[in-house]
N, C-alpha and C. Protein backbone atom coordinates (compact mmCIF):
# COMPACT_ATOMS: atom_id res chain seq x y z
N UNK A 1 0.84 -1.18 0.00
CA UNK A 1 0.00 0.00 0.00
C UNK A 1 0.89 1.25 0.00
N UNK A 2 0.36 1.93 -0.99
CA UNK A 2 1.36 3.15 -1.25
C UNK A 2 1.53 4.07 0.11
N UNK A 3 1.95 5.29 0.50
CA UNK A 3 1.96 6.03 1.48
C UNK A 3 1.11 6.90 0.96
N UNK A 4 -0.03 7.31 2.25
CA UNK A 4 -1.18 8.30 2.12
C UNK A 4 -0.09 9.76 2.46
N UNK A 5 -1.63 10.31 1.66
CA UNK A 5 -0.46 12.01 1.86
C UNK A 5 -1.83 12.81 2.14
N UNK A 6 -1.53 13.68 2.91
CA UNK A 6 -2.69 14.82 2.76
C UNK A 6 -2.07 16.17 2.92
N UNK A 7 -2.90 16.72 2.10
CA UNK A 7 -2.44 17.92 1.80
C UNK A 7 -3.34 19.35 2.46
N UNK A 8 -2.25 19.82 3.01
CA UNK A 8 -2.81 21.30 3.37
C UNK A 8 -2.74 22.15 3.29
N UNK A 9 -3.49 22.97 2.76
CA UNK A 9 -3.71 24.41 2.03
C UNK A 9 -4.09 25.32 3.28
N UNK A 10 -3.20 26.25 3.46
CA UNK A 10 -2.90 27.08 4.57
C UNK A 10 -2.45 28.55 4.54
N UNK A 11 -2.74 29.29 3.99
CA UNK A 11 -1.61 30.58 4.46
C UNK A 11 -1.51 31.74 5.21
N UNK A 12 -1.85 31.16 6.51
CA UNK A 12 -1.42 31.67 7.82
C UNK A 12 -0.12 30.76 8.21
N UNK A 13 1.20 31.05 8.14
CA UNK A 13 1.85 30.91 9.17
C UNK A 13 1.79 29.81 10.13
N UNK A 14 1.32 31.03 10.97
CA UNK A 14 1.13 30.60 12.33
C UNK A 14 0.15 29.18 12.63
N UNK A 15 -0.97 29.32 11.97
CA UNK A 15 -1.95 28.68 11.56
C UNK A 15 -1.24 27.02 11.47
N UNK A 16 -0.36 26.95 9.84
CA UNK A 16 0.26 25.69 9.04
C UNK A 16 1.23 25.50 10.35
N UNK A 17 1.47 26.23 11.23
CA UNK A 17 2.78 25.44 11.98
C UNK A 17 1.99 24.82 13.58
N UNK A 18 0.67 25.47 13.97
CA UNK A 18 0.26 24.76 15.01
C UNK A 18 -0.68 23.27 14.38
N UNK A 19 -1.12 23.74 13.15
CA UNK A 19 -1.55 21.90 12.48
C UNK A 19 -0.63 21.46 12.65
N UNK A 20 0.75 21.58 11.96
CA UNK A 20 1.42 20.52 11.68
C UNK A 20 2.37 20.21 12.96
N UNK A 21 2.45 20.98 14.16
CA UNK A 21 2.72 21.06 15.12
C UNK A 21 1.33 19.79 16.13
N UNK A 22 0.37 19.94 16.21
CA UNK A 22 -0.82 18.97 16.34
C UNK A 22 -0.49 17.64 15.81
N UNK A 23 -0.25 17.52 14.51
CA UNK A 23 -0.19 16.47 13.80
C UNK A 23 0.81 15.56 14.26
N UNK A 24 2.10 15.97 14.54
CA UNK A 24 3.46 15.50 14.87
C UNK A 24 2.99 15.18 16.38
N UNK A 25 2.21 15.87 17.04
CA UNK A 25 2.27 15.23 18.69
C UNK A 25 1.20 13.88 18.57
N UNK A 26 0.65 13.95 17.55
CA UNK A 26 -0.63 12.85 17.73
C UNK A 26 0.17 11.90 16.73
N UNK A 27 0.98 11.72 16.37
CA UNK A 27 2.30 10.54 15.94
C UNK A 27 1.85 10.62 14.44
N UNK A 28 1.48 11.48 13.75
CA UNK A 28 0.74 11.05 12.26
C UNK A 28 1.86 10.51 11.47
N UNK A 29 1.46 9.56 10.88
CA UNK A 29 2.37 8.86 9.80
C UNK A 29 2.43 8.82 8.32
N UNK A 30 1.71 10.01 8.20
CA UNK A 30 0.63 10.04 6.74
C UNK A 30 1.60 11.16 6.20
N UNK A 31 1.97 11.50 4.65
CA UNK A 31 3.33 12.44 4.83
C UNK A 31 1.85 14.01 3.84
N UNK A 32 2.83 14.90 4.68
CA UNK A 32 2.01 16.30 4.69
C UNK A 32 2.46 17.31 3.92
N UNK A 33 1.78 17.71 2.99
CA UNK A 33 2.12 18.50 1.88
C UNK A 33 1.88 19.93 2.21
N UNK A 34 2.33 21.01 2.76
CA UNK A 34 1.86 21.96 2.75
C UNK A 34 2.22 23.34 1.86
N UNK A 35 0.97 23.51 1.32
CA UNK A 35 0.89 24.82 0.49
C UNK A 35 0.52 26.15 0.85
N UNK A 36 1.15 27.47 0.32
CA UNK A 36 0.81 28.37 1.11
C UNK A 36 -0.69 29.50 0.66
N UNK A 37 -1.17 28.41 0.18
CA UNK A 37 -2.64 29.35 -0.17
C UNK A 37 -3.14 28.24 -1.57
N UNK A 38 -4.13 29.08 -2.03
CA UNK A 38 -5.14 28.31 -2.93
C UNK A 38 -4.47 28.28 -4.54
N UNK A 39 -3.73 29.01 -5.22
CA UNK A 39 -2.47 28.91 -6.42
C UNK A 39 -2.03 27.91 -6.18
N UNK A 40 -1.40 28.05 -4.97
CA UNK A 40 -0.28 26.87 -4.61
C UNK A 40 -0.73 25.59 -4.64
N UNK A 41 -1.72 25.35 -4.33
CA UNK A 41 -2.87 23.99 -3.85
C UNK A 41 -2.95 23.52 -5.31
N UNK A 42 -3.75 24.44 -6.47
CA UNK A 42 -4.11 24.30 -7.27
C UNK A 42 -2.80 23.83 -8.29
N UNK A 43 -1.97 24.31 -8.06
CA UNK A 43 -0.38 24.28 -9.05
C UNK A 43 -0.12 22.51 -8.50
N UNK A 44 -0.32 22.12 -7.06
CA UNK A 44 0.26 21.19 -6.94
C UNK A 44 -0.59 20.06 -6.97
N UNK A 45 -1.78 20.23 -7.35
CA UNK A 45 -2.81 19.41 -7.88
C UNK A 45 -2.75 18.77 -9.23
N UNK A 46 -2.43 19.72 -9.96
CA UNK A 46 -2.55 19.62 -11.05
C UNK A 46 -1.42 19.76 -11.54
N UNK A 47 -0.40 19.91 -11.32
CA UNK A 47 1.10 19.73 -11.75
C UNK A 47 1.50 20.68 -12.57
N UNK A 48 1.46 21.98 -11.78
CA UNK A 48 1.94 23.48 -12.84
C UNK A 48 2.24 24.21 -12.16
N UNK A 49 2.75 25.19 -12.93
CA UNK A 49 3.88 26.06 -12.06
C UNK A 49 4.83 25.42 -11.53
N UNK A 50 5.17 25.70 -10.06
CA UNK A 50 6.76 25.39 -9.62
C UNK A 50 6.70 23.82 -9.68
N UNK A 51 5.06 23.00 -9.40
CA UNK A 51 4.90 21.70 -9.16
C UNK A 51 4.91 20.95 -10.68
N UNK A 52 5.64 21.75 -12.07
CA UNK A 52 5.39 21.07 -13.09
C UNK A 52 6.08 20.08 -12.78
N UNK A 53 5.86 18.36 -13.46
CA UNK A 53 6.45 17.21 -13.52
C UNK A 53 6.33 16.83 -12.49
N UNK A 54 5.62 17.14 -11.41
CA UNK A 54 4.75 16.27 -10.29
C UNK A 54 4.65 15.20 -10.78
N UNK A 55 4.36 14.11 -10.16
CA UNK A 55 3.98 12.61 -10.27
C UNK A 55 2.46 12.67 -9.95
N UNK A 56 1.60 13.29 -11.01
CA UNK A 56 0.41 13.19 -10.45
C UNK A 56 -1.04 11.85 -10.39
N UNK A 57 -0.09 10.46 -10.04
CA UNK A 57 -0.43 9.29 -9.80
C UNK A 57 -0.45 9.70 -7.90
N UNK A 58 0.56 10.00 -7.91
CA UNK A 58 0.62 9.93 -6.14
C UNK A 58 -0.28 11.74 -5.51
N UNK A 59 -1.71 11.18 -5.55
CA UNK A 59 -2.64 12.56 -5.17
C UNK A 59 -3.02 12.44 -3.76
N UNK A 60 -3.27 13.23 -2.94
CA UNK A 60 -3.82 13.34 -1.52
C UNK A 60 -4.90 12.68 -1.83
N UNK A 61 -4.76 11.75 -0.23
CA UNK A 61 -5.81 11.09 0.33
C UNK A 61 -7.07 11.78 0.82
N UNK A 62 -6.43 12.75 1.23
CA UNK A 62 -7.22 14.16 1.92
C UNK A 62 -6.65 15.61 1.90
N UNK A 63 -7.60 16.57 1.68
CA UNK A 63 -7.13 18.03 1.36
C UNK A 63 -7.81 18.33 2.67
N UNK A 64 -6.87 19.38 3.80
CA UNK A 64 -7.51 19.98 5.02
C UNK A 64 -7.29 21.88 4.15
N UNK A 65 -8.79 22.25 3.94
CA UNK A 65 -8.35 23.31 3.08
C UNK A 65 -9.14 24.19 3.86
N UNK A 66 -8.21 25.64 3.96
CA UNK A 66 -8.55 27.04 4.67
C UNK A 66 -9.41 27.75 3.67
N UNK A 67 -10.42 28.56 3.86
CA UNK A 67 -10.93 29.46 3.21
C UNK A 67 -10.41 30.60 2.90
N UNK A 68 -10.20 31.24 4.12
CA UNK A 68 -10.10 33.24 3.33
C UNK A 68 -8.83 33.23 3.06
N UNK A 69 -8.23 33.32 1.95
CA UNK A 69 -7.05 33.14 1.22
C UNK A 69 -7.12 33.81 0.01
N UNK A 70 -5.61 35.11 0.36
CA UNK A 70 -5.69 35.96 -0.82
C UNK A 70 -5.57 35.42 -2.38
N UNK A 71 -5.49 35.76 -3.16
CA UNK A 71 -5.76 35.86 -4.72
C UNK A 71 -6.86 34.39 -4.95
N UNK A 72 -6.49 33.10 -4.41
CA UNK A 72 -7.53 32.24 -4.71
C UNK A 72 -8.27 31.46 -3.38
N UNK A 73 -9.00 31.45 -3.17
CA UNK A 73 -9.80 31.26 -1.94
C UNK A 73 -10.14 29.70 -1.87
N UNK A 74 -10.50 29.15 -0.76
CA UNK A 74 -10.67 27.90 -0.43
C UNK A 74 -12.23 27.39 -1.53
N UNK A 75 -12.91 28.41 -1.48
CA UNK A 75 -13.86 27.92 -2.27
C UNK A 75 -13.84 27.94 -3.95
N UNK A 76 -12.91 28.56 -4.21
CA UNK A 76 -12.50 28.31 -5.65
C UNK A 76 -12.04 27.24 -5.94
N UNK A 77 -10.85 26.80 -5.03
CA UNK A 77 -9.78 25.55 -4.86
C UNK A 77 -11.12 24.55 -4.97
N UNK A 78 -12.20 24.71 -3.80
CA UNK A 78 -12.73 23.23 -3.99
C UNK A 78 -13.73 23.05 -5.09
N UNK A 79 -14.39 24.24 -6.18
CA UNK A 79 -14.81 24.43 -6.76
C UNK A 79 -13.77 23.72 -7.92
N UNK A 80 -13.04 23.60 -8.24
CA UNK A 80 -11.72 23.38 -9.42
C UNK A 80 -11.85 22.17 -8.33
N UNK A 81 -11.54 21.54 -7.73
CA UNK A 81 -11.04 20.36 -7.28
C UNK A 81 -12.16 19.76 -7.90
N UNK A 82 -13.82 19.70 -7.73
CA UNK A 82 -15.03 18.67 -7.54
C UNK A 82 -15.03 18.96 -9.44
N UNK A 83 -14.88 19.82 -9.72
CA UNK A 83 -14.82 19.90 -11.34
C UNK A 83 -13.70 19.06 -11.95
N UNK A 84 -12.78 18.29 -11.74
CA UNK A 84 -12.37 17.70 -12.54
C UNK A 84 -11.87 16.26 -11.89
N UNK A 85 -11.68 15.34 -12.80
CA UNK A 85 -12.10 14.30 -12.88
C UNK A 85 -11.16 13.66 -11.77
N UNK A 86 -9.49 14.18 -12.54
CA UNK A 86 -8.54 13.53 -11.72
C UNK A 86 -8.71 13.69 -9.58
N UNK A 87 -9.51 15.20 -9.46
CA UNK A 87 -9.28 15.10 -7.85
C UNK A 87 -10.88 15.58 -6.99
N UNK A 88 -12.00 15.12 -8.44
CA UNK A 88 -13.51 14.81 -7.38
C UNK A 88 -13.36 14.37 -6.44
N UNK A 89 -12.75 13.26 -6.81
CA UNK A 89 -13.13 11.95 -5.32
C UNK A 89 -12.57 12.57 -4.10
N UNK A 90 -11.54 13.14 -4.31
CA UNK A 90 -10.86 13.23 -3.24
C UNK A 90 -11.81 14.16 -1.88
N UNK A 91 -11.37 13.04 -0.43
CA UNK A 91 -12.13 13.74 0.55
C UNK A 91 -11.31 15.24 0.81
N UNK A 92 -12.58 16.02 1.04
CA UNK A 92 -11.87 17.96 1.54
C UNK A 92 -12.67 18.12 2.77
N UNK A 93 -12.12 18.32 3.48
CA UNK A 93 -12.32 19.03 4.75
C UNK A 93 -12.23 20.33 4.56
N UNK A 94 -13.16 21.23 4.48
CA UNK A 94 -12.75 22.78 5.05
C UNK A 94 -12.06 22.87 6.76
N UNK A 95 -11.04 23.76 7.17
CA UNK A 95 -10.54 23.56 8.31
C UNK A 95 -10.43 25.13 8.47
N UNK A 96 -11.23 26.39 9.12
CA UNK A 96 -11.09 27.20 8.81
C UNK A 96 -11.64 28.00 10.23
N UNK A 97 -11.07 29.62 10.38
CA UNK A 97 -11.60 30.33 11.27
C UNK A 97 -13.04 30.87 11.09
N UNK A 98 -13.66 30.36 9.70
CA UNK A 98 -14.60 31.71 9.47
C UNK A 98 -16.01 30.91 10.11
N UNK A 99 -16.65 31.34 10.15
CA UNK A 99 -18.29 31.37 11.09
C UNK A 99 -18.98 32.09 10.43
N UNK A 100 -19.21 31.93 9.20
CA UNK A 100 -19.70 32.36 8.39
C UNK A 100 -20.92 31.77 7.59
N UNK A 101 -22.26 31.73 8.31
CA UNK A 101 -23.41 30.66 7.35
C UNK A 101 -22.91 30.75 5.96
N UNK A 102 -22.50 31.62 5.71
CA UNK A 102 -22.72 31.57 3.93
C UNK A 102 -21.36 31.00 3.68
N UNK A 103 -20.55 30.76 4.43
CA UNK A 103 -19.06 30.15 4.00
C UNK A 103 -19.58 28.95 4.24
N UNK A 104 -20.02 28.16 5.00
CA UNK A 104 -20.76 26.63 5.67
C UNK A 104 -21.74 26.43 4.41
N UNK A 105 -22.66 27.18 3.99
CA UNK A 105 -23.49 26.87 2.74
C UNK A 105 -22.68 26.21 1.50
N UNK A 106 -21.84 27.69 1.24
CA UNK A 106 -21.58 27.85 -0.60
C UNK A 106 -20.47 25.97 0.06
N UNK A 107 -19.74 26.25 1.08
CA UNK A 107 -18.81 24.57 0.87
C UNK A 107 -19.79 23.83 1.05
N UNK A 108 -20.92 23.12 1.38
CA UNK A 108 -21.14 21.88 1.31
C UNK A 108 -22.25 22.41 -0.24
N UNK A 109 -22.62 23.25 -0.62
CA UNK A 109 -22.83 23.02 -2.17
C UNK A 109 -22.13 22.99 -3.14
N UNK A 110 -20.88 23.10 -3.18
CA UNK A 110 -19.79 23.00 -3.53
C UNK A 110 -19.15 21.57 -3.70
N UNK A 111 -19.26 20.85 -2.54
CA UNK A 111 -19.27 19.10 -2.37
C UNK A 111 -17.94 19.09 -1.20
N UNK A 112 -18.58 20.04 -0.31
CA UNK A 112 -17.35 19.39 0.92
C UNK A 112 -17.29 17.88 1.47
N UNK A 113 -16.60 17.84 2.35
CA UNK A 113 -16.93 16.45 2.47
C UNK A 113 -17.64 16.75 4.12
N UNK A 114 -16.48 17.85 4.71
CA UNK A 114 -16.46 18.10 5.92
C UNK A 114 -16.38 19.76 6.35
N UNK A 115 -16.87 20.41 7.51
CA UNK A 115 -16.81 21.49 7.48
C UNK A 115 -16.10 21.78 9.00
N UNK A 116 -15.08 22.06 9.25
CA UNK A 116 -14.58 22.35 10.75
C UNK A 116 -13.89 23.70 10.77
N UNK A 117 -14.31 24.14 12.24
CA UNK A 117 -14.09 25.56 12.53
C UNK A 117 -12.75 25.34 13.65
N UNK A 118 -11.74 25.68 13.47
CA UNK A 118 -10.24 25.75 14.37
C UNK A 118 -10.77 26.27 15.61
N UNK A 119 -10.43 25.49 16.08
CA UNK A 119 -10.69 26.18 17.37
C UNK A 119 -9.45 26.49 18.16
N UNK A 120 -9.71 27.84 18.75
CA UNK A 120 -8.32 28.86 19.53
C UNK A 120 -7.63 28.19 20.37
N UNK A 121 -8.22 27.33 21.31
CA UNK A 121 -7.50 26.68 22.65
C UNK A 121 -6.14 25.77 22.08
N UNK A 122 -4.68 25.67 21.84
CA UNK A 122 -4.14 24.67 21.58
C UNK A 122 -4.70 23.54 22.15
N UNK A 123 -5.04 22.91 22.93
CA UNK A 123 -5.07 21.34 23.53
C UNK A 123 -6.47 21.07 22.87
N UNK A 124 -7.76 22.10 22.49
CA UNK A 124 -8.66 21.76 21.72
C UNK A 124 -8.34 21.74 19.79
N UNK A 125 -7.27 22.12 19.62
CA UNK A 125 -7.31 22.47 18.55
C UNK A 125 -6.46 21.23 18.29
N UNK A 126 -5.26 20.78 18.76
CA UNK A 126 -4.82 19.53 18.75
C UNK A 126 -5.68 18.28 19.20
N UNK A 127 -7.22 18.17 19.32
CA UNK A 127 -7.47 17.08 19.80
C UNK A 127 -8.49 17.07 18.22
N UNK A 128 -8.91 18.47 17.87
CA UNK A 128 -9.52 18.33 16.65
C UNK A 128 -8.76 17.71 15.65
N UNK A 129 -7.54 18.49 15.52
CA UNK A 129 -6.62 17.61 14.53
C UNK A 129 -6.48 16.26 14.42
N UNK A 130 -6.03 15.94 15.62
CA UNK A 130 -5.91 14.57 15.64
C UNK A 130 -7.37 13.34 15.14
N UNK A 131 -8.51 14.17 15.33
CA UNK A 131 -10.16 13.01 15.36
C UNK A 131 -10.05 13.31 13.78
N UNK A 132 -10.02 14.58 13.01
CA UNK A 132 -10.08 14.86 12.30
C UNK A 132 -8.99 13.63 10.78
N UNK A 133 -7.38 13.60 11.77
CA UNK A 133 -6.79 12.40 11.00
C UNK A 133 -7.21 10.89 11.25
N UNK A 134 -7.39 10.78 12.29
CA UNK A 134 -7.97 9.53 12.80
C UNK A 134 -9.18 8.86 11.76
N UNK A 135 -9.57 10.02 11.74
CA UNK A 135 -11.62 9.37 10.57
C UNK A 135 -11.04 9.38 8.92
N UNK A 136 -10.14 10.71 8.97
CA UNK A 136 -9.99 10.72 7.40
C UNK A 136 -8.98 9.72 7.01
N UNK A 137 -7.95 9.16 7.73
CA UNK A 137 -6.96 8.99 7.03
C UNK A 137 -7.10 7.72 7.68
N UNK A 138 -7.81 7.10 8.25
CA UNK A 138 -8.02 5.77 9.36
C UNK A 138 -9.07 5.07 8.99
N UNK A 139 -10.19 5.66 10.14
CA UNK A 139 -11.45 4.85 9.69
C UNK A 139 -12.63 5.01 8.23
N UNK A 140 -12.16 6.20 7.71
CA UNK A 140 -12.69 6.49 6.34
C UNK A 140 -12.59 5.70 5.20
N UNK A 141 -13.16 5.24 4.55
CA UNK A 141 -13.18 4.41 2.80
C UNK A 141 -12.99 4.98 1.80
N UNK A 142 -11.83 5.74 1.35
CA UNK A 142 -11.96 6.30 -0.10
C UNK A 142 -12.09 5.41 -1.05
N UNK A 143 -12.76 6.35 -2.05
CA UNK A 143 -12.68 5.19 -3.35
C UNK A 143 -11.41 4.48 -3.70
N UNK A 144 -11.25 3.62 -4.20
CA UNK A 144 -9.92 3.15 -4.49
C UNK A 144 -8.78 4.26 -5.48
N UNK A 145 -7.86 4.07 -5.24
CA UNK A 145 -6.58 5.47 -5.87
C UNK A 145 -6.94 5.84 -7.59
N UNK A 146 -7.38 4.33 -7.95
CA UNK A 146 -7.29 4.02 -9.38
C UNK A 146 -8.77 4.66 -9.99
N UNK A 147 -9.90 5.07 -9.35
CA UNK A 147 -11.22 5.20 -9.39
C UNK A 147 -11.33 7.13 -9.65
N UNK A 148 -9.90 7.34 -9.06
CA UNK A 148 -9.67 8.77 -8.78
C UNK A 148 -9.78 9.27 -10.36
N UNK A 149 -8.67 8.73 -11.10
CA UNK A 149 -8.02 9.59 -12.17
C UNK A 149 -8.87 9.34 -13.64
């Protein structure tokens, strides 16, 4: 079985270093791609820009994707993700500060899979992380890798 990857679209800082700071205390073994906004996500999805000649056989198991993100936004990213063929399947978590009904709407019409709000407390925000890898990257069923592309 190949190695799962999930990828996270992030560009706060501070933000990408207490996930992946979370992730590392809850032992994750899953290897973590992080991008610094929704270009970046999109470039390394699809294998362009700096990510040309990607191996785009080896795609995230799971996208943990932020919303308010300058020039391309989380809901564009998942809008371009559910539109094409190679990365529908793939499960997306929104993982985001906003509290926004209409940000919670437009993503699950959009085809989220999941919608979670960060929460401020480190020891809550690391216990989210962790349930959050546990279901997606554990007890979850993706379609098979080959079903993806």
């Amino acid at each position: 079985m190949s190695e799962k990857i999930i990828l996270m679209v992030e560009d706060s800082p501070n933000d990408g270093i207490l996930t992946l700071r979370a992730l590392e205390k809850n032992k994750v073994k899953n290897r973590i791609v992080v991008t610094s906004g929704g270009e970046h996500a999109l470039d390394y999805l699809f294998a362009r820009g700096e990510y040309e000649g990607r191996d785009t056989s080896a795609m995230p198991d799971l996208i943990l994707l932020d919303l308010n993100m300058p020039k391309v936004g989380g809901l564009e990213v998942l809008q371009q993700v559910r539109a094409d063929d190679r990365t529908k399947l793939i499960p997306v978590v929104v993982f985001t500060t906003s509290k926004a009904d209409r940000d919670l709407i437009d993503a699950y019409n959009l085809g989220v899979n999941s919608y979670v709000r960060k929460p401020v407390d480190f020891k809550e925000f690391k216990r989210t992380v962790e349930q959050l890898e546990q279901y997606w990257t554990v007890l979850n069923l993706p379609p098979p890798r080959g079903e993806r592309y």
